[in-house]
Structures are given as C-alpha cells and as structure tokens.
Protein backbone atom coordinates (compact mmCIF):
# COMPACT_ATOMS: atom_id res chain seq x y z
CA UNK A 1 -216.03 -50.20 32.31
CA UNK A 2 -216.61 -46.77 32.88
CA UNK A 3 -215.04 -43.35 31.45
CA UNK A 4 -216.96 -40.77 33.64
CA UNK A 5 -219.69 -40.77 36.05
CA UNK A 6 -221.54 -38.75 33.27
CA UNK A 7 -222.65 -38.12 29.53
CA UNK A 8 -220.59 -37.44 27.01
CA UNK A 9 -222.19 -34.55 24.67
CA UNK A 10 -220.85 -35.15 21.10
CA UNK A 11 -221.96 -32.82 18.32
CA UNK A 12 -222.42 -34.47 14.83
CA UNK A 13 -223.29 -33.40 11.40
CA UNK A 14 -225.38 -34.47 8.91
CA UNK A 15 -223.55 -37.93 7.42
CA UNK A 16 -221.38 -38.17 10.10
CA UNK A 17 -219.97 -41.64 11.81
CA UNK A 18 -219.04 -41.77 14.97
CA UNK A 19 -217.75 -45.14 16.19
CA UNK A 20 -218.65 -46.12 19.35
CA UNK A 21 -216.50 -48.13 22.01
CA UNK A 22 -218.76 -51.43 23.38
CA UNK A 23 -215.89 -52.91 24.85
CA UNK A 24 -214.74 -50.46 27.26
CA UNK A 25 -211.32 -50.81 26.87
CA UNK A 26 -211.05 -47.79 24.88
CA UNK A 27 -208.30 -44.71 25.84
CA UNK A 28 -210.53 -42.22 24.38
CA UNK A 29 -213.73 -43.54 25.20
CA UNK A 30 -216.39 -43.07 24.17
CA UNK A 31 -215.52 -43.49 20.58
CA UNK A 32 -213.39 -46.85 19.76
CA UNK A 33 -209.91 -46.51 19.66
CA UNK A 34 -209.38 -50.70 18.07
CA UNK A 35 -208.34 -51.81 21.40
CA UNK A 36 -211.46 -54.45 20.86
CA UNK A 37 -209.21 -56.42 18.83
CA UNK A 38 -208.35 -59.86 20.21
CA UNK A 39 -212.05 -60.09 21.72
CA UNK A 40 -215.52 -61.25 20.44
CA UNK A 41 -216.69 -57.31 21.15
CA UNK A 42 -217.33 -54.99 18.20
CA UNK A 43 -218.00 -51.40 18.22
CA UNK A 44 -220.87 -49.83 17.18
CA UNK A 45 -221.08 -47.37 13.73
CA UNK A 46 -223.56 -44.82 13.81
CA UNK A 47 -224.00 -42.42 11.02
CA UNK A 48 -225.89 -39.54 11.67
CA UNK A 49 -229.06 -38.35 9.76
CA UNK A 50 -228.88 -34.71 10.88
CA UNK A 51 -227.14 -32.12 12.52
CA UNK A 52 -227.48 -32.49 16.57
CA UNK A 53 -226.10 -33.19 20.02
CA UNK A 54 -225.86 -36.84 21.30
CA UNK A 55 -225.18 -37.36 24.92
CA UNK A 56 -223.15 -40.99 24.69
CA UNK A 57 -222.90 -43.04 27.51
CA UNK A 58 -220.17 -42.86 30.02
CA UNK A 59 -220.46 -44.49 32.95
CA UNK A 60 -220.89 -48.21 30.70
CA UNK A 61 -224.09 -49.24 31.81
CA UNK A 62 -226.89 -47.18 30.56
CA UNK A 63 -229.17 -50.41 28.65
CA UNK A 64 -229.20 -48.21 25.50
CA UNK A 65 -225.51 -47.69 24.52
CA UNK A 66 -223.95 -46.39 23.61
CA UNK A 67 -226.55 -43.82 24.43
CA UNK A 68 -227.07 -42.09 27.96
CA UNK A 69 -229.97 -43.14 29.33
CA UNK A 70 -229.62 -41.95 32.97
CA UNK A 71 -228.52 -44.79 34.84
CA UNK A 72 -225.65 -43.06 35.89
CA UNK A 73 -227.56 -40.95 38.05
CA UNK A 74 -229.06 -44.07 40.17
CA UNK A 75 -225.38 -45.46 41.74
C-alpha cells in the first residue's frame, strides 16, 4: 500500500472526524473511501480536539498510522 512517497497535511477543526484508510485499498487515500468492505480491516475514526494540521501517513508504513512518522524518508 502506498498513496505517495510523502505526508499528507490535512487541516482539521475542533470536533472534526476524519476517517482514516488502514487497508490501503482506498481511491482517495488517506481517508477511507469503504473499499475495506469484504475484509477483516477497519478504518480508523479520529475526532479532533482542536484546531491544527495533521501530517497522515502516505507511503503505508510509518508504525504510527495513520500518522507520519518519517519512515518514508528511510527507503
């Protein structure tokens, strides 16, 4: 699975939920599009607590998705 060879930057509000993709099958990754259905993958809600820019995983293996966490930068 992977989108991009780098971050996604998302910008949320307060109360917000994003839905994240953990399946990688997603057309508009990085948020889930359903295409998980059929599998024993589901995605992952997050609802923000404040205004702010996340930086979402794209390359599908950063070990703290569906959050960047660098790895992209080591392959």
């Amino acid at each position: 699975m992977s989108w991009q060879n780098h971050p996604f930057r998302i910008e949320v509000k307060a109360g917000e939920t994003k839905v994240f993709c953990m399946c990688g099958r997603s057309r508009h990754g990085p948020l889930c599009d359903g295409t998980h259905v059929g599998t024993d993958i589901t995605p992952r809600a997050v609802t923000f607590d404040a205004d702010k820019t996340v930086f979402a995983c794209g390359c599908g293996h950063s070990g703290n998705r569906p959050y960047c966490d660098g790895t992209h930068a080591t392959f």
